[in-house]
Structure formats: C-alpha cells, structure tokens
PDB file of N, CA and C in Angstrom:
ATOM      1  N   UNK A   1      19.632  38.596  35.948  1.00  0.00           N
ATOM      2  CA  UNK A   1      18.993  37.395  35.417  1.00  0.00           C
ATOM      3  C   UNK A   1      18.876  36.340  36.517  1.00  0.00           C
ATOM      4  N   UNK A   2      20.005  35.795  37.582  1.00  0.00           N
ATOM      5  CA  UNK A   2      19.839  35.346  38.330  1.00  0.00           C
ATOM      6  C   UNK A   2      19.049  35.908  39.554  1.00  0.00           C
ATOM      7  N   UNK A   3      18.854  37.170  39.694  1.00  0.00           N
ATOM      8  CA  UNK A   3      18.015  37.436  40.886  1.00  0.00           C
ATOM      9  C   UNK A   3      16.705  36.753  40.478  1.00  0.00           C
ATOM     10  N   UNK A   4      16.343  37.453  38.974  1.00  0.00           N
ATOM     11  CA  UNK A   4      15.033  37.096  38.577  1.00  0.00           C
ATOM     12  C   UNK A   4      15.012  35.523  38.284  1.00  0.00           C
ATOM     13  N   UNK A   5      15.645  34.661  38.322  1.00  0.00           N
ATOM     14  CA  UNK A   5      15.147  33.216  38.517  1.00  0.00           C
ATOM     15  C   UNK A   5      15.111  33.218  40.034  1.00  0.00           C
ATOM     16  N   UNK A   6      15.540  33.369  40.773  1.00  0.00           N
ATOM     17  CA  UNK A   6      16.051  32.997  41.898  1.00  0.00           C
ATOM     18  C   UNK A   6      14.207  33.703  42.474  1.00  0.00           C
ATOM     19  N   UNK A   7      13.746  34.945  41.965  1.00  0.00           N
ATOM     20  CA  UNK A   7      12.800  35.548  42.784  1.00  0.00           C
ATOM     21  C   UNK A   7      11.631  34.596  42.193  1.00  0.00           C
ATOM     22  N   UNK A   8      11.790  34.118  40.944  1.00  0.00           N
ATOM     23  CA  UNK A   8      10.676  33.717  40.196  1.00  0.00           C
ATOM     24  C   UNK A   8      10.260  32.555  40.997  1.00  0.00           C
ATOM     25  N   UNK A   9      11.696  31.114  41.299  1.00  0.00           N
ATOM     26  CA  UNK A   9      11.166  30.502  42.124  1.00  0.00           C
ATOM     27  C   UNK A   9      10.713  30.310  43.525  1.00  0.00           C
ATOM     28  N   UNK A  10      11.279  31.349  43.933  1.00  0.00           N
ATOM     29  CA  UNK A  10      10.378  31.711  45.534  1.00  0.00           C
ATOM     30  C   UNK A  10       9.299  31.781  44.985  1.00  0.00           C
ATOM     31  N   UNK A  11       8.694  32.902  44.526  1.00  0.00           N
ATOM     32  CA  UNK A  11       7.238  33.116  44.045  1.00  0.00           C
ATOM     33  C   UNK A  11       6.294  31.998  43.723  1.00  0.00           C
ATOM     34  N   UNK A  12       7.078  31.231  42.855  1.00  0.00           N
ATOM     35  CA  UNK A  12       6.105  29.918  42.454  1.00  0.00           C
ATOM     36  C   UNK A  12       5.917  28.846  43.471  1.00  0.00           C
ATOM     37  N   UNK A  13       6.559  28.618  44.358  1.00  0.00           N
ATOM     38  CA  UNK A  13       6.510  27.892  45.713  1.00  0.00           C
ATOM     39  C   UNK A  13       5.750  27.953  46.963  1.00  0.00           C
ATOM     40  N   UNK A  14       4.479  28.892  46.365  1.00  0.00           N
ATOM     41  CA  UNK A  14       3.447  29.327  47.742  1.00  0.00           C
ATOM     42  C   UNK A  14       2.915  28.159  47.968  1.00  0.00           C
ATOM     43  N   UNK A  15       3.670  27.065  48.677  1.00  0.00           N
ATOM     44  CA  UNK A  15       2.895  26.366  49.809  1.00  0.00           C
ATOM     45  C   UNK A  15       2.441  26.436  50.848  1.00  0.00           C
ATOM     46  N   UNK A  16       0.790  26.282  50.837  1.00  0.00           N
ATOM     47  CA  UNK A  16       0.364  26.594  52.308  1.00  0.00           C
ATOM     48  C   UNK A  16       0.480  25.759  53.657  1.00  0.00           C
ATOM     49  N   UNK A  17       0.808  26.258  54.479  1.00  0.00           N
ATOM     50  CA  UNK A  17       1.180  25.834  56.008  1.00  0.00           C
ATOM     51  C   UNK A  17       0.356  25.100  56.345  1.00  0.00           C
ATOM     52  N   UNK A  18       0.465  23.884  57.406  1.00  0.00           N
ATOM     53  CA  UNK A  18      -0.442  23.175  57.447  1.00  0.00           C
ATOM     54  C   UNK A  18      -1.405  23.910  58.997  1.00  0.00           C
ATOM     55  N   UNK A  19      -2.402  23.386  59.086  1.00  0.00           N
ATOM     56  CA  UNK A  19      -3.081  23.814  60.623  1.00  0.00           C
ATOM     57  C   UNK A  19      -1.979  23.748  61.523  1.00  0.00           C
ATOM     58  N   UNK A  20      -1.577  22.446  61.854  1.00  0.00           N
ATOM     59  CA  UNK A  20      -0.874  21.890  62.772  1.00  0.00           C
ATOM     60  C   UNK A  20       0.269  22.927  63.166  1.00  0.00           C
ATOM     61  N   UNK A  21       1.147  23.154  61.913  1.00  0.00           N
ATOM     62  CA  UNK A  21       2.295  23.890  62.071  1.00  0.00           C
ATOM     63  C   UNK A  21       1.554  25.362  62.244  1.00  0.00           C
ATOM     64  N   UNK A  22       0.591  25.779  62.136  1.00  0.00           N
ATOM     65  CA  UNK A  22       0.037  27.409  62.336  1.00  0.00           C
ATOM     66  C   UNK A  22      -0.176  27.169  64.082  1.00  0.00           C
ATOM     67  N   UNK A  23      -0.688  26.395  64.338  1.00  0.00           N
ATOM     68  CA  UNK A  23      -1.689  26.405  66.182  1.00  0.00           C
ATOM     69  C   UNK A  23      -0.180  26.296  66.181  1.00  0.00           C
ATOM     70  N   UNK A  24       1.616  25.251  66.194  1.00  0.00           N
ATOM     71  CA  UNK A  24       2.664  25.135  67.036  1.00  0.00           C
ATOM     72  C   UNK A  24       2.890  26.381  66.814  1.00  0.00           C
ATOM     73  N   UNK A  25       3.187  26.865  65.849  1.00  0.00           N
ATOM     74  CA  UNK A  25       4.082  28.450  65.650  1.00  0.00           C
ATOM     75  C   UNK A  25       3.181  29.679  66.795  1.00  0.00           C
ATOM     76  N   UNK A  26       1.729  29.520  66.783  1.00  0.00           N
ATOM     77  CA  UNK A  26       1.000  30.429  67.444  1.00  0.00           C
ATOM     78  C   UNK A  26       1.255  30.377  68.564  1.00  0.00           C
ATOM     79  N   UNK A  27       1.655  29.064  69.348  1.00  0.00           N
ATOM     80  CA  UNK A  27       1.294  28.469  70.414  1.00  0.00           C
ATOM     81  C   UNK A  27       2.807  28.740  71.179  1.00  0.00           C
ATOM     82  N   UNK A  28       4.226  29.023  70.296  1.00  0.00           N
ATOM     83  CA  UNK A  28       5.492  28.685  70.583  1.00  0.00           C
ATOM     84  C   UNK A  28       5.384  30.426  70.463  1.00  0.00           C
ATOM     85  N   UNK A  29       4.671  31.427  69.504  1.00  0.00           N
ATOM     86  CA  UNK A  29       5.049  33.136  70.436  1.00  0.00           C
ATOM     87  C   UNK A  29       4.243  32.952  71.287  1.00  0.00           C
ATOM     88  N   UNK A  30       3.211  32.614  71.957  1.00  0.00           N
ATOM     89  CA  UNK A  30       2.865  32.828  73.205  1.00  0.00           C
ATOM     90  C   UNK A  30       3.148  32.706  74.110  1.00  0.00           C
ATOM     91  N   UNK A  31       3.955  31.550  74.262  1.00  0.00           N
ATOM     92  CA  UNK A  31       4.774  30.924  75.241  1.00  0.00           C
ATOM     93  C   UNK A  31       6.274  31.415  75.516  1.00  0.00           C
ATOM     94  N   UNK A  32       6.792  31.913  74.095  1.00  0.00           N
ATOM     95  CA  UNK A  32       7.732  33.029  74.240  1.00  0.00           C
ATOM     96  C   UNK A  32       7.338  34.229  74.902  1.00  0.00           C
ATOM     97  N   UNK A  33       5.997  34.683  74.358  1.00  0.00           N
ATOM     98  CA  UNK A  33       5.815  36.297  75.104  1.00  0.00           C
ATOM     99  C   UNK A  33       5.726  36.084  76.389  1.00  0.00           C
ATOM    100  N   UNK A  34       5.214  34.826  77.112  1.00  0.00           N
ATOM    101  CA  UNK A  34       5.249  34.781  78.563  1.00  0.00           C
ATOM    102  C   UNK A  34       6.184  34.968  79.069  1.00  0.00           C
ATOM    103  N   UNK A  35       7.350  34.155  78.320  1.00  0.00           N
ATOM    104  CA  UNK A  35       8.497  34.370  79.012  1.00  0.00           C
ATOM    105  C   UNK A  35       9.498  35.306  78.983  1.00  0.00           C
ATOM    106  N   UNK A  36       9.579  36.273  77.990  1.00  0.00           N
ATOM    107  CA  UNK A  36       9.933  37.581  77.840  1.00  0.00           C
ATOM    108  C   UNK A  36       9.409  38.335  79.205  1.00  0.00           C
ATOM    109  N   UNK A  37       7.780  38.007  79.095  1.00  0.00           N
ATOM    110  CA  UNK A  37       7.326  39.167  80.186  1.00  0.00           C
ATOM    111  C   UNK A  37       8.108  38.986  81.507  1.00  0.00           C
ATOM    112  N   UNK A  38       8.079  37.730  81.687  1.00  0.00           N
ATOM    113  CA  UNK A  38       8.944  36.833  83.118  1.00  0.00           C
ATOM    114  C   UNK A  38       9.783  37.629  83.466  1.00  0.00           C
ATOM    115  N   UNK A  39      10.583  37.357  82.062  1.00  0.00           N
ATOM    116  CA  UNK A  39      12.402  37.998  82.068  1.00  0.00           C
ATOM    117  C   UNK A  39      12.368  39.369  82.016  1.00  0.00           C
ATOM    118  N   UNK A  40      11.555  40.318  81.923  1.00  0.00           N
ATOM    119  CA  UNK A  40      11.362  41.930  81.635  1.00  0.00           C
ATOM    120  C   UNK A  40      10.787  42.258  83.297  1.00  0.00           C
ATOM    121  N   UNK A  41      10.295  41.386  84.113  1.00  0.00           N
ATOM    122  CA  UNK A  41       9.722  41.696  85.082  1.00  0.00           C
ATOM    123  C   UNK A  41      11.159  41.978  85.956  1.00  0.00           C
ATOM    124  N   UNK A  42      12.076  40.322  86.038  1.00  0.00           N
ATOM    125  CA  UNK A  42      12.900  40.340  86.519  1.00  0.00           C
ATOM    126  C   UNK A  42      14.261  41.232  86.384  1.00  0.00           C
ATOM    127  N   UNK A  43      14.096  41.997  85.392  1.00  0.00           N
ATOM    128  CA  UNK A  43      15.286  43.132  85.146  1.00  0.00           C
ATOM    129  C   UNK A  43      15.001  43.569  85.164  1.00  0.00           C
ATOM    130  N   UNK A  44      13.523  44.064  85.512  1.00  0.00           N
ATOM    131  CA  UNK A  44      13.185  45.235  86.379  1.00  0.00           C
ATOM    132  C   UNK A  44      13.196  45.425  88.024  1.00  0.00           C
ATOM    133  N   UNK A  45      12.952  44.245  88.643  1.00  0.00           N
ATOM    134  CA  UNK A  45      13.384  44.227  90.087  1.00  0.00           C
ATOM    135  C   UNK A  45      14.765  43.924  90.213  1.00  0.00           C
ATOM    136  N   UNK A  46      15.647  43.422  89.318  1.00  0.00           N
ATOM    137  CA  UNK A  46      17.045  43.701  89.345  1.00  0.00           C
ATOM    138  C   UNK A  46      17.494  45.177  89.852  1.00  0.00           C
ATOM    139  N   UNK A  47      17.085  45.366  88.048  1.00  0.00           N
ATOM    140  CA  UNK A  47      16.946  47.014  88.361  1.00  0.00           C
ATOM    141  C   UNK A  47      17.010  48.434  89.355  1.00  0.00           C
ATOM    142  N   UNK A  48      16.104  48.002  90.138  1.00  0.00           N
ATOM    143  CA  UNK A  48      15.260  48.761  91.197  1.00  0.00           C
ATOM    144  C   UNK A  48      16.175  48.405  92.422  1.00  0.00           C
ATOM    145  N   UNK A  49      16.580  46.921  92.292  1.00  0.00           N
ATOM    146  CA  UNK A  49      18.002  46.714  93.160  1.00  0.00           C
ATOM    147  C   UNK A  49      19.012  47.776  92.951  1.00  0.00           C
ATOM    148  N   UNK A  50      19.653  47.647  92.375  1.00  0.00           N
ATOM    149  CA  UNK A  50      20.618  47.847  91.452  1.00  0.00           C
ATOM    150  C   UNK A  50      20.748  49.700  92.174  1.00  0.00           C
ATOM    151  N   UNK A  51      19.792  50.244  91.975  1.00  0.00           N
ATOM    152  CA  UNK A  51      19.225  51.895  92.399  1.00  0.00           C
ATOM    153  C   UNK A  51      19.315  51.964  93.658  1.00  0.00           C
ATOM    154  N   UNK A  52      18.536  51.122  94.381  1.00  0.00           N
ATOM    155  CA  UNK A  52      18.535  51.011  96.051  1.00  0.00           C
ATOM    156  C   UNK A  52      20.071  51.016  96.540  1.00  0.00           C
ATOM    157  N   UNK A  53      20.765  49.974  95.542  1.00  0.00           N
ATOM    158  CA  UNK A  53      22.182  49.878  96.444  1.00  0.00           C
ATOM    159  C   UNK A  53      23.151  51.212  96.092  1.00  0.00           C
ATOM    160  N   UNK A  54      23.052  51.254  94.589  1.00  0.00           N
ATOM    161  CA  UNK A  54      23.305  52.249  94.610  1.00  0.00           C
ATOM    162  C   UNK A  54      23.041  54.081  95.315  1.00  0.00           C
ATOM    163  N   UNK A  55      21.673  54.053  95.838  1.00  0.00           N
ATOM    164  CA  UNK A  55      21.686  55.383  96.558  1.00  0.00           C
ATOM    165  C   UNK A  55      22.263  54.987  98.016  1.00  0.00           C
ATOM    166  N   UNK A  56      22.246  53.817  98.653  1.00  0.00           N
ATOM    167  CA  UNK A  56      22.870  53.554  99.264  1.00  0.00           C
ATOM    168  C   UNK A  56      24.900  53.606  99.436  1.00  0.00           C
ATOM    169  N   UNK A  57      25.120  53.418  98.709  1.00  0.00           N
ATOM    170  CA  UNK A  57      26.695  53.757  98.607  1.00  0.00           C
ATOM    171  C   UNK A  57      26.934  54.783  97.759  1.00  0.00           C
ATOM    172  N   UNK A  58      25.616  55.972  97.101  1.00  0.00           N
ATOM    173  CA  UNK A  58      26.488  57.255  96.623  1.00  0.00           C
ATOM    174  C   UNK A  58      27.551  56.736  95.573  1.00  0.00           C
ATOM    175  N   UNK A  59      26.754  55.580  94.517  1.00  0.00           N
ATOM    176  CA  UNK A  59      27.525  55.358  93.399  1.00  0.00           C
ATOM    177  C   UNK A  59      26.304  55.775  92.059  1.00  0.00           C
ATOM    178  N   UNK A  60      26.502  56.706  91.292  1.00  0.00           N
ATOM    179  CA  UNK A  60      26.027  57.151  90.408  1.00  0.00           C
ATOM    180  C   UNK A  60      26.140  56.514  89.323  1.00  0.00           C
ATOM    181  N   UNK A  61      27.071  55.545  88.781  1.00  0.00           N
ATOM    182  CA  UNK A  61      27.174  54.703  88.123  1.00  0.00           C
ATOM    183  C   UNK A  61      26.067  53.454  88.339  1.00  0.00           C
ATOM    184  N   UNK A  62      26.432  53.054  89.368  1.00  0.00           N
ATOM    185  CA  UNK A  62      25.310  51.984  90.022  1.00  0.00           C
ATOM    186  C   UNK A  62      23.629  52.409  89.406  1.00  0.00           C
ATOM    187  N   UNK A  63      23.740  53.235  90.203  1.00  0.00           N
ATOM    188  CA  UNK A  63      22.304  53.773  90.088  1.00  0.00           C
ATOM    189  C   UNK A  63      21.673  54.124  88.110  1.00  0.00           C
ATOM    190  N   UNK A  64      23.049  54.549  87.866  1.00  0.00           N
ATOM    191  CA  UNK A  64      22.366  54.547  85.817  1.00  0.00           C
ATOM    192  C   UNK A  64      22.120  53.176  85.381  1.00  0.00           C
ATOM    193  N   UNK A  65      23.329  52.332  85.536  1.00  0.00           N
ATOM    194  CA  UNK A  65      23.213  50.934  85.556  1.00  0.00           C
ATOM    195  C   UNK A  65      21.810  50.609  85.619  1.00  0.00           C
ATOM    196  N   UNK A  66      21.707  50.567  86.827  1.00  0.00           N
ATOM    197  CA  UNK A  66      20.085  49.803  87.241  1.00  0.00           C
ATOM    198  C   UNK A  66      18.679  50.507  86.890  1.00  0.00           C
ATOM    199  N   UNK A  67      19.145  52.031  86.734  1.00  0.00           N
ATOM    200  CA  UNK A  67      17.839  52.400  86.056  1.00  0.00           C
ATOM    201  C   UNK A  67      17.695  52.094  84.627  1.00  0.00           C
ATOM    202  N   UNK A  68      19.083  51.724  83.572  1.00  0.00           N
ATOM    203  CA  UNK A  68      18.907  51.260  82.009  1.00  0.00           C
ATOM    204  C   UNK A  68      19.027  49.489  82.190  1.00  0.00           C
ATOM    205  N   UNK A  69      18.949  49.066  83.111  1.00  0.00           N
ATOM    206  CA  UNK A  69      18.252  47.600  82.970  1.00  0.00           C
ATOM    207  C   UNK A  69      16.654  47.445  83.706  1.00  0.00           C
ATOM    208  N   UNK A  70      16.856  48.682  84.287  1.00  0.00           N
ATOM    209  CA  UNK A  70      14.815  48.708  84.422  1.00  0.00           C
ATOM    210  C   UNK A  70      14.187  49.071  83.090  1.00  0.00           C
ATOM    211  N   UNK A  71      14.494  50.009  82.592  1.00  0.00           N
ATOM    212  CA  UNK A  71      14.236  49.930  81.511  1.00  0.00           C
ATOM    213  C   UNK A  71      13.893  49.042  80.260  1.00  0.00           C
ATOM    214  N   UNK A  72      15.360  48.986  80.330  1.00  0.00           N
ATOM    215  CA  UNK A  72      15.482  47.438  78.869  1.00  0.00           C
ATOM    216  C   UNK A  72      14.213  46.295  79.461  1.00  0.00           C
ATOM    217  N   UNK A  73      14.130  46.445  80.808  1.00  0.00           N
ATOM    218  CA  UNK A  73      13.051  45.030  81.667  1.00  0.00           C
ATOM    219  C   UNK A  73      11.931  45.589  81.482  1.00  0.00           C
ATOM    220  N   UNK A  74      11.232  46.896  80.926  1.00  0.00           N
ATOM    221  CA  UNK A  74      10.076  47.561  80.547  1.00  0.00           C
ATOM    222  C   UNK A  74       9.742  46.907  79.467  1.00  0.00           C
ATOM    223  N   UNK A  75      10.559  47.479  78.524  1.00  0.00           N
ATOM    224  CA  UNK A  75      10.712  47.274  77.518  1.00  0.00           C
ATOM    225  C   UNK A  75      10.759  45.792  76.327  1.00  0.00           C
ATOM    226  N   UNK A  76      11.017  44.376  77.523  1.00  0.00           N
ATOM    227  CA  UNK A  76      10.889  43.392  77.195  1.00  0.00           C
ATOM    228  C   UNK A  76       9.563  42.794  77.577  1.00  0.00           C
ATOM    229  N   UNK A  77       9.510  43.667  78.729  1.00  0.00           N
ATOM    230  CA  UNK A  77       8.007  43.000  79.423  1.00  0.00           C
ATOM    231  C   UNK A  77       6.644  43.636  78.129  1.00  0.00           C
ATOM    232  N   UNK A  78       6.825  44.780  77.431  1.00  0.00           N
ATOM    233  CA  UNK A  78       6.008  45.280  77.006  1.00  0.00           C
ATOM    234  C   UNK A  78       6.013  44.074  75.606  1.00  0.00           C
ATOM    235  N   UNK A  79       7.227  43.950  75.128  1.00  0.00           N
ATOM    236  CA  UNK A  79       7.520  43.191  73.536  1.00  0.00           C
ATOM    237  C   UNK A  79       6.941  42.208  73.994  1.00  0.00           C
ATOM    238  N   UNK A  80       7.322  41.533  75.080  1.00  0.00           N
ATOM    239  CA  UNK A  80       6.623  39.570  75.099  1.00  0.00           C
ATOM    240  C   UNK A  80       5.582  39.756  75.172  1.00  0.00           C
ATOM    241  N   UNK A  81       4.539  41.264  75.612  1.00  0.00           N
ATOM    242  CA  UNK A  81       3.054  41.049  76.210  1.00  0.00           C
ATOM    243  C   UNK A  81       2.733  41.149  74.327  1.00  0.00           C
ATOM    244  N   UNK A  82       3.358  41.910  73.607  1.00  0.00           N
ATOM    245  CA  UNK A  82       2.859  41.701  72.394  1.00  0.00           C
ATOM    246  C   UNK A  82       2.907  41.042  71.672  1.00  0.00           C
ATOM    247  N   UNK A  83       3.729  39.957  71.709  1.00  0.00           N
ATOM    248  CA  UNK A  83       3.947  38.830  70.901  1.00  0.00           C
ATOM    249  C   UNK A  83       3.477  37.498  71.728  1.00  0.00           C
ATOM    250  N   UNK A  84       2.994  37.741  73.092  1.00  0.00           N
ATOM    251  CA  UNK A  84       1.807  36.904  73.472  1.00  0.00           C
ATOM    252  C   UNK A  84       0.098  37.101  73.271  1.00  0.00           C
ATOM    253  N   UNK A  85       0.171  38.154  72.294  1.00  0.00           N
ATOM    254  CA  UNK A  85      -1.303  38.882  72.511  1.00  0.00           C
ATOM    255  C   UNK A  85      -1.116  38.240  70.752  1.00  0.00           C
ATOM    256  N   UNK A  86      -0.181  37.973  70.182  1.00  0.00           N
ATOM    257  CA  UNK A  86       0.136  38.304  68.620  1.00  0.00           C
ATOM    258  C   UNK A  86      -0.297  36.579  68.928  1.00  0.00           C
ATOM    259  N   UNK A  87       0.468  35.940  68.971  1.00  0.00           N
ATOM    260  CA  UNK A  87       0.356  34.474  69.209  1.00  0.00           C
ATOM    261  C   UNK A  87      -0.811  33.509  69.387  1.00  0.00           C
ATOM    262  N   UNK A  88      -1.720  34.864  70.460  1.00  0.00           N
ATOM    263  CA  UNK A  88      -2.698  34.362  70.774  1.00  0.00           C
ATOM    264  C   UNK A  88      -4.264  34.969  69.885  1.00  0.00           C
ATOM    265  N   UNK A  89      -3.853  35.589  69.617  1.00  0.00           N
ATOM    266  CA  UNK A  89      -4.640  36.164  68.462  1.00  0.00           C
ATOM    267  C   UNK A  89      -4.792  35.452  66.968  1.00  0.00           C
ATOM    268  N   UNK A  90      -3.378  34.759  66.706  1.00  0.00           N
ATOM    269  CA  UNK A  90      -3.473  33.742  66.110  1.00  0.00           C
ATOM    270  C   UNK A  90      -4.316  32.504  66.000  1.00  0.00           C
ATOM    271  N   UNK A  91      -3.912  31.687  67.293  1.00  0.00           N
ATOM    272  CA  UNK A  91      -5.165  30.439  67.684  1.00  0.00           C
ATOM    273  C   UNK A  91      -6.421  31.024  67.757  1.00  0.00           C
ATOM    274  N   UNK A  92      -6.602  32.167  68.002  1.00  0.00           N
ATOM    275  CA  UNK A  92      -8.091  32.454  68.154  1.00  0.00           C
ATOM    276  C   UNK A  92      -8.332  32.683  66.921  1.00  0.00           C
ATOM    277  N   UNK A  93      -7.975  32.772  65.728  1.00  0.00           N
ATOM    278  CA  UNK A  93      -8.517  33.120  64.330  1.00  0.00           C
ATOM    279  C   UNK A  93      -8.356  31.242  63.879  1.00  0.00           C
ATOM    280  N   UNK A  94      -7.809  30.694  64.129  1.00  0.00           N
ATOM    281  CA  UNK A  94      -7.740  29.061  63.662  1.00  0.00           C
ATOM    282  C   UNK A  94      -8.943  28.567  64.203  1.00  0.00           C
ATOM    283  N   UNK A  95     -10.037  29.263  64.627  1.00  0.00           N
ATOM    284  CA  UNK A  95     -10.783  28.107  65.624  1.00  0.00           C
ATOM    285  C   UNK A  95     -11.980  27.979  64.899  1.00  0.00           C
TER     286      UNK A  95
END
C-alpha cells in the first residue's frame, strides 16, 4: 500500500524541466566527457610508462600494472567520448 502511494506520487509529479536547466545539464556531460577523455588519454601514457619501465627492469608485475591502467585509460577515453557526443547531441536537439 505504501509502495503504491509512494509510486502514485512520483507519477503524478511530471514536471517539465526548464530549457535553461536542459542546455546546463547538456552542456555539464560534455564538458565532463572532455574531461574523462583528458583523464583516459593520460592513463594511457601513464600506462605505456609504466610497460617501458617495466621491460626495462624485467618486472612482470610492472608491466601488467601498466598494461590494466592503459586499458581502464581506453576505456575512459572511449565513455567520456560518449557522453560528450550524448551531451552534445542534446544542445543540438534544443536549438
């Protein structure tokens, strides 16, 4: 009984967003996805460090290390490019 009040008044509360707050929210993932990509670039040349020194001192540890933070730095660079493409895909439908 309480879920169903509780769901009923979410439901009845569809207030729509204003412009203003749609272009900041659009405007604040884009500016996030940039900076994801930033930070995904940079743990990837971490990374690639990380491998170099490691084949250099014949530490195999080193070297997994830095190849699963090249990775994870793929992997962020790819998420921010999509949630800057998401963001921006946004403002371009507001216009």
């Amino acid at each position: 009984v309480i879920g169903g009040l509780i769901g009923f008044s979410i439901g009845r509360s569809t207030q729509q967003f204003s412009s203003d707050y749609m272009k900041g929210t659009a405007s604040m993932m884009s500016n996030n996805g940039n900076s994801m990509m930033q930070m995904g670039k940079m743990m990837m040349g971490g990374g690639q460090m990380m491998k170099e020194k490691g084949s250099m001192y014949k530490d195999n540890d080193m070297m997994q290390k830095g190849q699963d933070l090249e990775d994870n730095g793929k992997m962020m660079e790819t998420e921010g490019s999509e949630m800057m493409g998401r963001g921006t895909g946004m403002m371009d439908m507001m216009k």
